[in-house]
PDB file of N, CA and C in Angstrom:
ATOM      1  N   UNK A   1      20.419  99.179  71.998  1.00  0.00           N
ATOM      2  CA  UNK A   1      21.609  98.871  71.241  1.00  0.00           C
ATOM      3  C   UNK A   1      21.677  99.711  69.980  1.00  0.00           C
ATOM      4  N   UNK A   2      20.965  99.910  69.322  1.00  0.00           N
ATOM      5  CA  UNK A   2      20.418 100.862  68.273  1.00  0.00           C
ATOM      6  C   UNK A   2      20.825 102.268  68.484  1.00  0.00           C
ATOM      7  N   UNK A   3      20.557 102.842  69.692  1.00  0.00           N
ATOM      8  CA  UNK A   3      20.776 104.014  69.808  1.00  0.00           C
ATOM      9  C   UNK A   3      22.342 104.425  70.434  1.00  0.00           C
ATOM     10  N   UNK A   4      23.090 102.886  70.503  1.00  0.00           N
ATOM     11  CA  UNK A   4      24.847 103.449  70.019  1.00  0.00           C
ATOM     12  C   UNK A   4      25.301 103.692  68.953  1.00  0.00           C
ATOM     13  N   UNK A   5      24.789 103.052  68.171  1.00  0.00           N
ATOM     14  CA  UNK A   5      24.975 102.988  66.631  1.00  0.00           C
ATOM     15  C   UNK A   5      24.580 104.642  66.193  1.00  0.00           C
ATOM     16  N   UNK A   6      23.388 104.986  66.400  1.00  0.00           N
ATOM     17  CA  UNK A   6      23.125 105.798  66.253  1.00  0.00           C
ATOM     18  C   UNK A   6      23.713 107.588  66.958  1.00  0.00           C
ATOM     19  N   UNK A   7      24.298 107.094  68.191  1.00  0.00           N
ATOM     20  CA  UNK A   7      24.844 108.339  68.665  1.00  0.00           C
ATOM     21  C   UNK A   7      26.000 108.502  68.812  1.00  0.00           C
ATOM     22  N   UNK A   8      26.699 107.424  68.996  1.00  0.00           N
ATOM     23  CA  UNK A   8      28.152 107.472  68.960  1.00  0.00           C
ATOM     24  C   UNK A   8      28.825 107.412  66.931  1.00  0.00           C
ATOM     25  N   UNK A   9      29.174 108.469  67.035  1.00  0.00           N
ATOM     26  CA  UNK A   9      29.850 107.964  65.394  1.00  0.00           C
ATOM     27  C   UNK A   9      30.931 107.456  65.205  1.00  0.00           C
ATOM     28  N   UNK A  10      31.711 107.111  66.325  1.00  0.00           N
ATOM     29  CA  UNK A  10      32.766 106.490  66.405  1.00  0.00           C
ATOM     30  C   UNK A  10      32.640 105.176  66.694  1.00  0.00           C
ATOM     31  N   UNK A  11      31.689 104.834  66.534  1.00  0.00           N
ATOM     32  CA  UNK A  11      31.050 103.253  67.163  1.00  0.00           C
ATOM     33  C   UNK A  11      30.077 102.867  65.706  1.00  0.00           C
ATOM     34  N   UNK A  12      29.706 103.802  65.102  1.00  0.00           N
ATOM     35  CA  UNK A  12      28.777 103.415  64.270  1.00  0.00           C
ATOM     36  C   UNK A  12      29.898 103.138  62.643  1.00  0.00           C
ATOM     37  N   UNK A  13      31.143 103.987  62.828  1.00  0.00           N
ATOM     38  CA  UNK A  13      31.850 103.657  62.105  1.00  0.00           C
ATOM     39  C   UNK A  13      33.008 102.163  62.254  1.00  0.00           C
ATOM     40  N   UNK A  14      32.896 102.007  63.233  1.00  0.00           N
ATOM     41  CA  UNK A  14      33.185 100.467  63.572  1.00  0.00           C
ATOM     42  C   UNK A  14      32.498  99.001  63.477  1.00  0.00           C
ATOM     43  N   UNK A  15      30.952  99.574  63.366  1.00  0.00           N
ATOM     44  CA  UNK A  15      30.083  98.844  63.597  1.00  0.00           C
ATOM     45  C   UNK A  15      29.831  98.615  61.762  1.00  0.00           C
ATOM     46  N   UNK A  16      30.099  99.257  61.145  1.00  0.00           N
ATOM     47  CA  UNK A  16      29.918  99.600  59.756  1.00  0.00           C
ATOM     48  C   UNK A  16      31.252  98.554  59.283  1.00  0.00           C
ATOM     49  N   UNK A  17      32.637  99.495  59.917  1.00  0.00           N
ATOM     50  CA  UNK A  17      33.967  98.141  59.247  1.00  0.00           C
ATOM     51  C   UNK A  17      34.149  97.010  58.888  1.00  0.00           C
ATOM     52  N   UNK A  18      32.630  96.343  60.584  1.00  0.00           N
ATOM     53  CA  UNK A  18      32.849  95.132  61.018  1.00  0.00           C
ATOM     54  C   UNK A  18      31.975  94.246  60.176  1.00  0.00           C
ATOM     55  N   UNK A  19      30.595  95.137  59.740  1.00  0.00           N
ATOM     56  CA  UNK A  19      29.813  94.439  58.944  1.00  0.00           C
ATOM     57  C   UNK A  19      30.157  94.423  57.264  1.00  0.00           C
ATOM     58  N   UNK A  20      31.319  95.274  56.903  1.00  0.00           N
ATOM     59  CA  UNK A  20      32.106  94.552  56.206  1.00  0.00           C
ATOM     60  C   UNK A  20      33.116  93.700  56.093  1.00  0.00           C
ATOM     61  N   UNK A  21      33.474  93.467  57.263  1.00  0.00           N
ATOM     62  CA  UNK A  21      34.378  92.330  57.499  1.00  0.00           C
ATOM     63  C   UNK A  21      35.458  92.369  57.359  1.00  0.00           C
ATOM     64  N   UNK A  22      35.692  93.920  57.889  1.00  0.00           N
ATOM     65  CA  UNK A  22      36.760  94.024  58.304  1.00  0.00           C
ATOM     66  C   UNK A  22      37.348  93.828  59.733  1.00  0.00           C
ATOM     67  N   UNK A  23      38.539  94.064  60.045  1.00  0.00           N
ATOM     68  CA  UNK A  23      39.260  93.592  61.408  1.00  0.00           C
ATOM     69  C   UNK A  23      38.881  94.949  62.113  1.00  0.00           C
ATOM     70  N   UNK A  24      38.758  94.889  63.645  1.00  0.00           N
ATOM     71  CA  UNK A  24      38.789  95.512  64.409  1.00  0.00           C
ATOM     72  C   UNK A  24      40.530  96.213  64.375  1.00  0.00           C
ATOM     73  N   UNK A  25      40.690  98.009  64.435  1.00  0.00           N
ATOM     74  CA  UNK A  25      41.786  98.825  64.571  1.00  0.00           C
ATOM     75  C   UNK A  25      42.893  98.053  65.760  1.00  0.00           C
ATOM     76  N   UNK A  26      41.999  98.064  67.088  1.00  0.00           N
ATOM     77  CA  UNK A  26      43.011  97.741  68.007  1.00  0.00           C
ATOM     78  C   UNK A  26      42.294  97.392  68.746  1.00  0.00           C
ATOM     79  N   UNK A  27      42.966  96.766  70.047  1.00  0.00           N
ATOM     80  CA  UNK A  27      42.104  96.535  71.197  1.00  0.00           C
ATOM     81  C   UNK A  27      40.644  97.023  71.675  1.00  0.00           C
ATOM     82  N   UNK A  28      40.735  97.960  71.687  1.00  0.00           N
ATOM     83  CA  UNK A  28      40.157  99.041  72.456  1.00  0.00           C
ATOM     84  C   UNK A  28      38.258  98.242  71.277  1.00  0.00           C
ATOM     85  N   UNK A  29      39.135  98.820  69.930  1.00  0.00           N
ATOM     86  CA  UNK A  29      38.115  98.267  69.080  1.00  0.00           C
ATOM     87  C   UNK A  29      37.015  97.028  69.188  1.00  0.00           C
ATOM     88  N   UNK A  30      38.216  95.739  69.459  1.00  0.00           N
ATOM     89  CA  UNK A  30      37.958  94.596  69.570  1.00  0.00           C
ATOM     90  C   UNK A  30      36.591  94.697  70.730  1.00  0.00           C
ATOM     91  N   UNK A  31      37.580  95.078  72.030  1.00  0.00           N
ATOM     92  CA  UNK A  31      36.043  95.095  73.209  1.00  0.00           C
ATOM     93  C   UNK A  31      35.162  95.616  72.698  1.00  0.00           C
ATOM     94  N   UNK A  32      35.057  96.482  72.102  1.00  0.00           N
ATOM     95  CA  UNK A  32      33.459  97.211  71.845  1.00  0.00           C
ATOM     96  C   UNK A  32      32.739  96.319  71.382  1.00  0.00           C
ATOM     97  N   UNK A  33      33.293  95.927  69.825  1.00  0.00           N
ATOM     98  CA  UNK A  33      32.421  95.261  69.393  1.00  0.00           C
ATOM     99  C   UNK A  33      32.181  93.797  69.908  1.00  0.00           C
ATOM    100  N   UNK A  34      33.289  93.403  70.784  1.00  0.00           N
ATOM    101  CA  UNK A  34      32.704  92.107  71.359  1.00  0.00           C
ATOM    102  C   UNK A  34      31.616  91.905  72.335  1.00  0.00           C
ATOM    103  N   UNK A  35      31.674  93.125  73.099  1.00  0.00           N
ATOM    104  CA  UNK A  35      30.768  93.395  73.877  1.00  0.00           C
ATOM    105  C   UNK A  35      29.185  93.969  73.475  1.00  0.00           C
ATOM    106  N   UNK A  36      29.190  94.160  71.721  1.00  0.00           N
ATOM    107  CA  UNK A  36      27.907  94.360  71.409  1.00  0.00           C
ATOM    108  C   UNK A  36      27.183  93.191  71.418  1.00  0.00           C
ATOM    109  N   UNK A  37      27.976  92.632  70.518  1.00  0.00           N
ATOM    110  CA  UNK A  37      28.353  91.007  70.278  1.00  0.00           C
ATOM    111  C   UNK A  37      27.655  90.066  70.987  1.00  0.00           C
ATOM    112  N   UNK A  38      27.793  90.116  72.274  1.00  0.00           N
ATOM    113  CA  UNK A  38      27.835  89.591  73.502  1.00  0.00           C
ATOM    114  C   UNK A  38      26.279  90.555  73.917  1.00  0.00           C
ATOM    115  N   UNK A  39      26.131  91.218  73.906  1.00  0.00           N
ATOM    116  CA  UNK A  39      24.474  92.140  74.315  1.00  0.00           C
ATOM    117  C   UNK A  39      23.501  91.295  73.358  1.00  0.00           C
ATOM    118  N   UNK A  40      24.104  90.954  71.778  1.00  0.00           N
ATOM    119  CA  UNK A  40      22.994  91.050  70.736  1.00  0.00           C
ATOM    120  C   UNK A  40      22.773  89.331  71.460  1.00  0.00           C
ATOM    121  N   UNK A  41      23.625  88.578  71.685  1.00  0.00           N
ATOM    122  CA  UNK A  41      23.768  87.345  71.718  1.00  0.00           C
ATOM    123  C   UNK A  41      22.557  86.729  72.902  1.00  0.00           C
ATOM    124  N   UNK A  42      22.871  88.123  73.977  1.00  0.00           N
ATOM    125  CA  UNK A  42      21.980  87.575  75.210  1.00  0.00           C
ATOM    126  C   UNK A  42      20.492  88.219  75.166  1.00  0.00           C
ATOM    127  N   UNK A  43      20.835  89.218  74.057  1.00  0.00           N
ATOM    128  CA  UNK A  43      19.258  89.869  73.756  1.00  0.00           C
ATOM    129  C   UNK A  43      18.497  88.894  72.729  1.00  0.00           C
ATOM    130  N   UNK A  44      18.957  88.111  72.053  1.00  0.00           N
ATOM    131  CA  UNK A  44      18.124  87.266  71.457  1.00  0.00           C
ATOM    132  C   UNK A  44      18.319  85.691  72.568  1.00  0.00           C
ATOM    133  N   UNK A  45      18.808  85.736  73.590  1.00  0.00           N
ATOM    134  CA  UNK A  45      17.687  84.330  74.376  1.00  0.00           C
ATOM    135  C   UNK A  45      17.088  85.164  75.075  1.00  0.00           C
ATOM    136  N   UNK A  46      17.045  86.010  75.682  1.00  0.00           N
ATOM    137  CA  UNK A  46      15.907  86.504  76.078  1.00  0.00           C
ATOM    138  C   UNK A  46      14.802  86.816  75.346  1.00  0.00           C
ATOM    139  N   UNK A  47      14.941  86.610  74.117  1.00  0.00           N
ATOM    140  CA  UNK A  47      13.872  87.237  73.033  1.00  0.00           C
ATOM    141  C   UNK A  47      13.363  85.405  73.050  1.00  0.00           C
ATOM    142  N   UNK A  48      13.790  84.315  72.960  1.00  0.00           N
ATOM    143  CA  UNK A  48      14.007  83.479  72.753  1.00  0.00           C
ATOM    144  C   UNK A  48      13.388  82.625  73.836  1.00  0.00           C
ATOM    145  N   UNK A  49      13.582  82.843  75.067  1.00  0.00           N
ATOM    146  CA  UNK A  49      12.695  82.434  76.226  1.00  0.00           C
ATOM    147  C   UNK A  49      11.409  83.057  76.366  1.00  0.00           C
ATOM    148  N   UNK A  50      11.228  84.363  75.969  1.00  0.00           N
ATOM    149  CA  UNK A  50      10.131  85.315  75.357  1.00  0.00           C
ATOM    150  C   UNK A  50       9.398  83.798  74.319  1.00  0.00           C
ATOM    151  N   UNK A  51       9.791  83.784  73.625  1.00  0.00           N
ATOM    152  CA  UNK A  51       8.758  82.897  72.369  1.00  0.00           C
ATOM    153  C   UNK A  51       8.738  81.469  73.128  1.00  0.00           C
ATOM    154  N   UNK A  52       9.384  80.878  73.384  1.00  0.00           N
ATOM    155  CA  UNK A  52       8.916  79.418  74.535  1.00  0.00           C
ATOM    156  C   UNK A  52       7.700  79.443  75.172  1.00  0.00           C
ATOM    157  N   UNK A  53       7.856  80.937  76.105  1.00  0.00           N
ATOM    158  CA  UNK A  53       6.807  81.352  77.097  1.00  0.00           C
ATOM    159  C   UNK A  53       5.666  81.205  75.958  1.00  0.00           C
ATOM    160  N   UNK A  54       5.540  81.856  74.802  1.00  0.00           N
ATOM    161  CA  UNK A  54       4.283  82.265  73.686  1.00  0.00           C
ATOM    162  C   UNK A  54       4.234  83.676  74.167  1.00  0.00           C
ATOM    163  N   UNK A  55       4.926  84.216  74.557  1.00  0.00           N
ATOM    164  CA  UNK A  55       4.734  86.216  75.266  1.00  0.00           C
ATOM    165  C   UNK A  55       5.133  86.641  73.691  1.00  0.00           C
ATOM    166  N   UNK A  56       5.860  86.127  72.555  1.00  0.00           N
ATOM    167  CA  UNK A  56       5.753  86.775  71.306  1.00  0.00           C
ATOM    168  C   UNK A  56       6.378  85.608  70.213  1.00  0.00           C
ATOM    169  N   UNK A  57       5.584  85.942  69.431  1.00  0.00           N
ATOM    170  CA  UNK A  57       5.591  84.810  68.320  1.00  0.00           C
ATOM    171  C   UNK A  57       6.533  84.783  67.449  1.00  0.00           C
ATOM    172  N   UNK A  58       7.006  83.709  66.266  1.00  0.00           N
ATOM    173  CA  UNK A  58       8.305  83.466  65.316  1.00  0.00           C
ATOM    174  C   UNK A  58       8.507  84.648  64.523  1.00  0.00           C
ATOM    175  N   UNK A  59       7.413  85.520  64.239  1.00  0.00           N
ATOM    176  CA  UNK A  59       8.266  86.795  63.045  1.00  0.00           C
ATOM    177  C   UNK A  59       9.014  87.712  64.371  1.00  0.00           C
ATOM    178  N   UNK A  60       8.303  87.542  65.242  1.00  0.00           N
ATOM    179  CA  UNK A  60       8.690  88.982  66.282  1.00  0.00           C
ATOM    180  C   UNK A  60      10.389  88.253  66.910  1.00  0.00           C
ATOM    181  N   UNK A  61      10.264  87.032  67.344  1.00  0.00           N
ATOM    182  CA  UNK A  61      11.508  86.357  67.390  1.00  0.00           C
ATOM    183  C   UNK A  61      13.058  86.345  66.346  1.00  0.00           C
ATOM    184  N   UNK A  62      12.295  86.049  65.189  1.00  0.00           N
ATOM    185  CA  UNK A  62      13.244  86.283  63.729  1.00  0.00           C
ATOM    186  C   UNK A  62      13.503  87.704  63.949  1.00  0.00           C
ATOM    187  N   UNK A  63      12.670  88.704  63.914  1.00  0.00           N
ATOM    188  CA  UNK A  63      12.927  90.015  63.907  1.00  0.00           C
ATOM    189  C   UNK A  63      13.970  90.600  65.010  1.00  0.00           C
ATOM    190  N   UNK A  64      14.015  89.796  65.829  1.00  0.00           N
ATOM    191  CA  UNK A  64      14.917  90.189  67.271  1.00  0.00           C
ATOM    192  C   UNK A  64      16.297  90.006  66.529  1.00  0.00           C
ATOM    193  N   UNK A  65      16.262  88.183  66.085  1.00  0.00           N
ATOM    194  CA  UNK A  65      17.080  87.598  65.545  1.00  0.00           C
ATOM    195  C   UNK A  65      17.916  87.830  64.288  1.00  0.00           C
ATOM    196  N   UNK A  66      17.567  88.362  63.487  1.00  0.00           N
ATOM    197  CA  UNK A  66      18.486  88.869  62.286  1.00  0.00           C
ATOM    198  C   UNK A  66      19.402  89.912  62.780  1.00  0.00           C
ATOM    199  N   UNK A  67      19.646  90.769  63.196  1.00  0.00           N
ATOM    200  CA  UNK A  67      20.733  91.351  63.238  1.00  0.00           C
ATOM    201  C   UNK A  67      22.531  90.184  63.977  1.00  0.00           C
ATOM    202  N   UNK A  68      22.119  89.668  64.758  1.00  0.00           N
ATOM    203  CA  UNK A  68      22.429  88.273  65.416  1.00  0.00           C
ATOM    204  C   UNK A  68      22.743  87.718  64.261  1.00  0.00           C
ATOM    205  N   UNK A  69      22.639  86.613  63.328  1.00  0.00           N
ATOM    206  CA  UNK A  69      22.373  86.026  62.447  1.00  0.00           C
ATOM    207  C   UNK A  69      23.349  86.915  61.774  1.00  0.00           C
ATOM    208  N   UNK A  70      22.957  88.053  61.382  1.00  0.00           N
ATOM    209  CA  UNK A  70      23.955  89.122  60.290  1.00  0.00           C
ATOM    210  C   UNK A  70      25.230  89.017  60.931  1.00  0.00           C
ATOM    211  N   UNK A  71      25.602  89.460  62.134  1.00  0.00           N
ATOM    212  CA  UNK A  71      26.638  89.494  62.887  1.00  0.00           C
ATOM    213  C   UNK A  71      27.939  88.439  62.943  1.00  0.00           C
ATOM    214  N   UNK A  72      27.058  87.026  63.030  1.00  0.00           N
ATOM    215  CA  UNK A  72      27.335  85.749  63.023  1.00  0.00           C
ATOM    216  C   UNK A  72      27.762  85.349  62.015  1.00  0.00           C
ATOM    217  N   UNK A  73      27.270  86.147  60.822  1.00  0.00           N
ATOM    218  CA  UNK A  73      27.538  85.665  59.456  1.00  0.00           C
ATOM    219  C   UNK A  73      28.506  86.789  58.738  1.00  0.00           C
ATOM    220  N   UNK A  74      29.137  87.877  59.690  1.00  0.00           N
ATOM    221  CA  UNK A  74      29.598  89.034  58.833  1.00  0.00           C
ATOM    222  C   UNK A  74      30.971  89.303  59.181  1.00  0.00           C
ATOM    223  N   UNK A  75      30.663  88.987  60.966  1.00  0.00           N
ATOM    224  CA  UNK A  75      31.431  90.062  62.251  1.00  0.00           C
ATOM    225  C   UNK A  75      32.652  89.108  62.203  1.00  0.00           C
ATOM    226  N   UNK A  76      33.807  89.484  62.076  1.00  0.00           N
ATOM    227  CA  UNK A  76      34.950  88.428  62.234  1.00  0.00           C
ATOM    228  C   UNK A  76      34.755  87.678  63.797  1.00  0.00           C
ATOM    229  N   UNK A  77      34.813  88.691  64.902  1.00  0.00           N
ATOM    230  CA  UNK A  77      35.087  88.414  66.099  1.00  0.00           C
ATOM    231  C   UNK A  77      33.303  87.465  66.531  1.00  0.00           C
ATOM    232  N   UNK A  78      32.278  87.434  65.718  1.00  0.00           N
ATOM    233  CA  UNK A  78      30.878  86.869  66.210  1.00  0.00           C
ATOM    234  C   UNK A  78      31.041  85.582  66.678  1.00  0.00           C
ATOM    235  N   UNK A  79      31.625  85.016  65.993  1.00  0.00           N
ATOM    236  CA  UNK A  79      31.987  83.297  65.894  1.00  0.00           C
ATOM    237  C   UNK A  79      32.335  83.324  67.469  1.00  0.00           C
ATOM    238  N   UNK A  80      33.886  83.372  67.119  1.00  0.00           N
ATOM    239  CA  UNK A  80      33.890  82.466  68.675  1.00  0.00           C
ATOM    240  C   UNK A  80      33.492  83.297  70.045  1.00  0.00           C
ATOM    241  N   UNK A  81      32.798  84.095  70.120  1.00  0.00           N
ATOM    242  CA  UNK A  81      31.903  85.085  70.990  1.00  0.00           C
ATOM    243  C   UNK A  81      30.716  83.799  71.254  1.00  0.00           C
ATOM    244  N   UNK A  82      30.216  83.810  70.128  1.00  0.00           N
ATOM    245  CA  UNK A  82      29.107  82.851  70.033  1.00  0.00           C
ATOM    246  C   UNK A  82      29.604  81.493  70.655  1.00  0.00           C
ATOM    247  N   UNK A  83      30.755  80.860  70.517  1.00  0.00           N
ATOM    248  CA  UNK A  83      30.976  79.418  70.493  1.00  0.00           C
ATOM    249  C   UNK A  83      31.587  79.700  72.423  1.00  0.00           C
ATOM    250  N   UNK A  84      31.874  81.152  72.965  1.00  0.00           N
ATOM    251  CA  UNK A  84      32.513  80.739  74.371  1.00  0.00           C
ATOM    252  C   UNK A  84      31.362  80.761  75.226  1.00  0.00           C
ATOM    253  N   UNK A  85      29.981  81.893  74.223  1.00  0.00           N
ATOM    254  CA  UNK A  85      28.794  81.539  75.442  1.00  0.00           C
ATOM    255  C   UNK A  85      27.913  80.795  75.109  1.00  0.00           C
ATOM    256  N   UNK A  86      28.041  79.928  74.235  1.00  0.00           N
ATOM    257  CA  UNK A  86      27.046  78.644  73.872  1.00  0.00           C
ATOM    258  C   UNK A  86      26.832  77.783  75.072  1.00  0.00           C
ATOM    259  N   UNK A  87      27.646  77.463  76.102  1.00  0.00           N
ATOM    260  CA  UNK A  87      27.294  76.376  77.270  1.00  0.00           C
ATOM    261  C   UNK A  87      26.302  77.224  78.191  1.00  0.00           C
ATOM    262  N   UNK A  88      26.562  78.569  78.250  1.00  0.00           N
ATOM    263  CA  UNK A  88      26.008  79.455  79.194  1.00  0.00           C
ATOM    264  C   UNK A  88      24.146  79.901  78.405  1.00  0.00           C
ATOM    265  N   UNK A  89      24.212  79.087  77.294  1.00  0.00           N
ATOM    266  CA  UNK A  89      22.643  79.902  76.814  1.00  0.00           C
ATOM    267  C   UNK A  89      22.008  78.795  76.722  1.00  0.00           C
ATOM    268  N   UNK A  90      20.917  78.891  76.275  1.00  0.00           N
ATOM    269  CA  UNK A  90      19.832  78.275  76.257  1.00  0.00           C
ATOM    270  C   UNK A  90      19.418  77.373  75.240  1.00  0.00           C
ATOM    271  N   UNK A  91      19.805  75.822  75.440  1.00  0.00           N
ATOM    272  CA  UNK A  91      20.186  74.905  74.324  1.00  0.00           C
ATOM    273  C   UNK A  91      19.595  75.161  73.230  1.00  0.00           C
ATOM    274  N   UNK A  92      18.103  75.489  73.372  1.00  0.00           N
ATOM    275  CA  UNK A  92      17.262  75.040  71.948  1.00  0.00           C
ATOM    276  C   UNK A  92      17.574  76.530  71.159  1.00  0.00           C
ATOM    277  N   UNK A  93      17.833  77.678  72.414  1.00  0.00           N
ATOM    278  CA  UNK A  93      18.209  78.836  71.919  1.00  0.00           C
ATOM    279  C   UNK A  93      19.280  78.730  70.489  1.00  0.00           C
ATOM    280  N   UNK A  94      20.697  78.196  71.064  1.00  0.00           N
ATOM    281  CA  UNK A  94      21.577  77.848  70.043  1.00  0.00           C
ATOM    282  C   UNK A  94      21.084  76.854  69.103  1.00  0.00           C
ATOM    283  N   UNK A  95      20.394  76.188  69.262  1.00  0.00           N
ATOM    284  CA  UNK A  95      19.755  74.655  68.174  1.00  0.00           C
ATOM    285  C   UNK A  95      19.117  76.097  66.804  1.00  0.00           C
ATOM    286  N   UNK A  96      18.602  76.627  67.568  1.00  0.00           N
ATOM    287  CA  UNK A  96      17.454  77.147  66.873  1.00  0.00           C
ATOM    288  C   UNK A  96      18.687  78.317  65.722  1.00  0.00           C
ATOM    289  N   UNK A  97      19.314  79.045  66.415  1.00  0.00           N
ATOM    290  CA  UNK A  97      20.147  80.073  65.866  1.00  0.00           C
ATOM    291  C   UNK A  97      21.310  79.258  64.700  1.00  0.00           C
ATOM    292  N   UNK A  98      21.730  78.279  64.981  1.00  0.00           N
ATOM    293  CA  UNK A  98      22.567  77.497  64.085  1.00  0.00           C
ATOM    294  C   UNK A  98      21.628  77.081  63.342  1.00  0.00           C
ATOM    295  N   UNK A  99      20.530  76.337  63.208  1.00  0.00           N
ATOM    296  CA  UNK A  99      19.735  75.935  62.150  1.00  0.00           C
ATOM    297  C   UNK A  99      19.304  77.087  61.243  1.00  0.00           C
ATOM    298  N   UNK A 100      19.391  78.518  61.409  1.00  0.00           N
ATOM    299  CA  UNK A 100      19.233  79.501  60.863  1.00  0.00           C
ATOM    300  C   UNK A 100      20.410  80.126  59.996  1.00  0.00           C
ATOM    301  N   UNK A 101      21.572  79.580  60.909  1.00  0.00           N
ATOM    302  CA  UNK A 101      22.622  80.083  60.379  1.00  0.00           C
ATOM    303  C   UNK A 101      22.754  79.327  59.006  1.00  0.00           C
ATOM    304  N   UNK A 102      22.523  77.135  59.342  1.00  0.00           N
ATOM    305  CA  UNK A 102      22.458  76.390  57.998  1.00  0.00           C
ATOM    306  C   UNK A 102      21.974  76.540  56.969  1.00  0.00           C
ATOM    307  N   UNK A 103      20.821  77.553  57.207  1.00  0.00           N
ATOM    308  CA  UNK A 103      19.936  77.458  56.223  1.00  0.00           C
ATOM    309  C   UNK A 103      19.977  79.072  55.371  1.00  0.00           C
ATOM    310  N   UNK A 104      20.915  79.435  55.715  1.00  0.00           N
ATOM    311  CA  UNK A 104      21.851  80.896  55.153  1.00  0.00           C
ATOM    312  C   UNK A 104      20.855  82.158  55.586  1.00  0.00           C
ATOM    313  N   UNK A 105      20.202  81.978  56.357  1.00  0.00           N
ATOM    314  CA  UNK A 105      19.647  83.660  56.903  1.00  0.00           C
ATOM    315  C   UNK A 105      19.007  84.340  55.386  1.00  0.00           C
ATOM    316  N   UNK A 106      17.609  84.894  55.276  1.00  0.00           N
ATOM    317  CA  UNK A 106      17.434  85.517  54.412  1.00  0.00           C
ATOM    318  C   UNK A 106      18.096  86.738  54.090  1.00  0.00           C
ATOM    319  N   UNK A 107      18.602  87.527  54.875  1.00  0.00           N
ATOM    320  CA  UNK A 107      19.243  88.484  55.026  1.00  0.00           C
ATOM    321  C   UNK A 107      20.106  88.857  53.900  1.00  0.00           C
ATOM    322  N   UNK A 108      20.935  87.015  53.785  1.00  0.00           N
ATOM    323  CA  UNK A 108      21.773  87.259  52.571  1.00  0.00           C
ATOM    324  C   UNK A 108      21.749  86.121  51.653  1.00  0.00           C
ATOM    325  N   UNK A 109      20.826  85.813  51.750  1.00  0.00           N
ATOM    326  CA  UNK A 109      20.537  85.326  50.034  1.00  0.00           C
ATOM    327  C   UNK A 109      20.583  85.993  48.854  1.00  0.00           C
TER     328      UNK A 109
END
């Protein structure tokens, strides 16, 4: 995921808008970033069923998890991305990511 950001500059300048909170240009916009959105979302329960198992522990988990968290807390479109695949993930997954979100993410303290 990193290395769109990094190679596309037309993606990395969107990805930049969004984490200021700004609106997506147009459509076209919107999918991209919903669809990162939607990668970061399913890359942290898999990171997330990863730490259940014990295959990697809470900093390596958090570490998956903050960009997620940033997103959630930045991305206009994160929210209800987050709220249409909440039935589809992994309960304690979301328990765990909202209790992070309550407790304001160090990120931006």
């Amino acid at each position: 995921m990193n290395t769109l950001i990094i190679q596309d500059p037309e993606f990395a300048g969107l990805y930049s808008r969004m984490l200021n909170q700004e609106s997506p240009a147009n459509n076209v916009e919107l999918q991209r970033i919903v669809t990162f959105i939607t990668l970061s979302i399913r890359h942290g329960d898999m990171a997330f069923r990863q730490y259940q198992k014990e295959l990697i522990d809470k900093e390596s988990l958090d570490s998956v998890l903050t960009p997620l968290i940033v997103f959630l807390q930045l991305m206009e479109p994160a929210r209800p991305r987050w709220n249409q695949l909440k039935p589809a993930l992994n309960s304690m997954y979301v328990s765990y990511v909202e209790e992070q979100l309550q407790l304001g993410s160090a990120v931006l303290r």
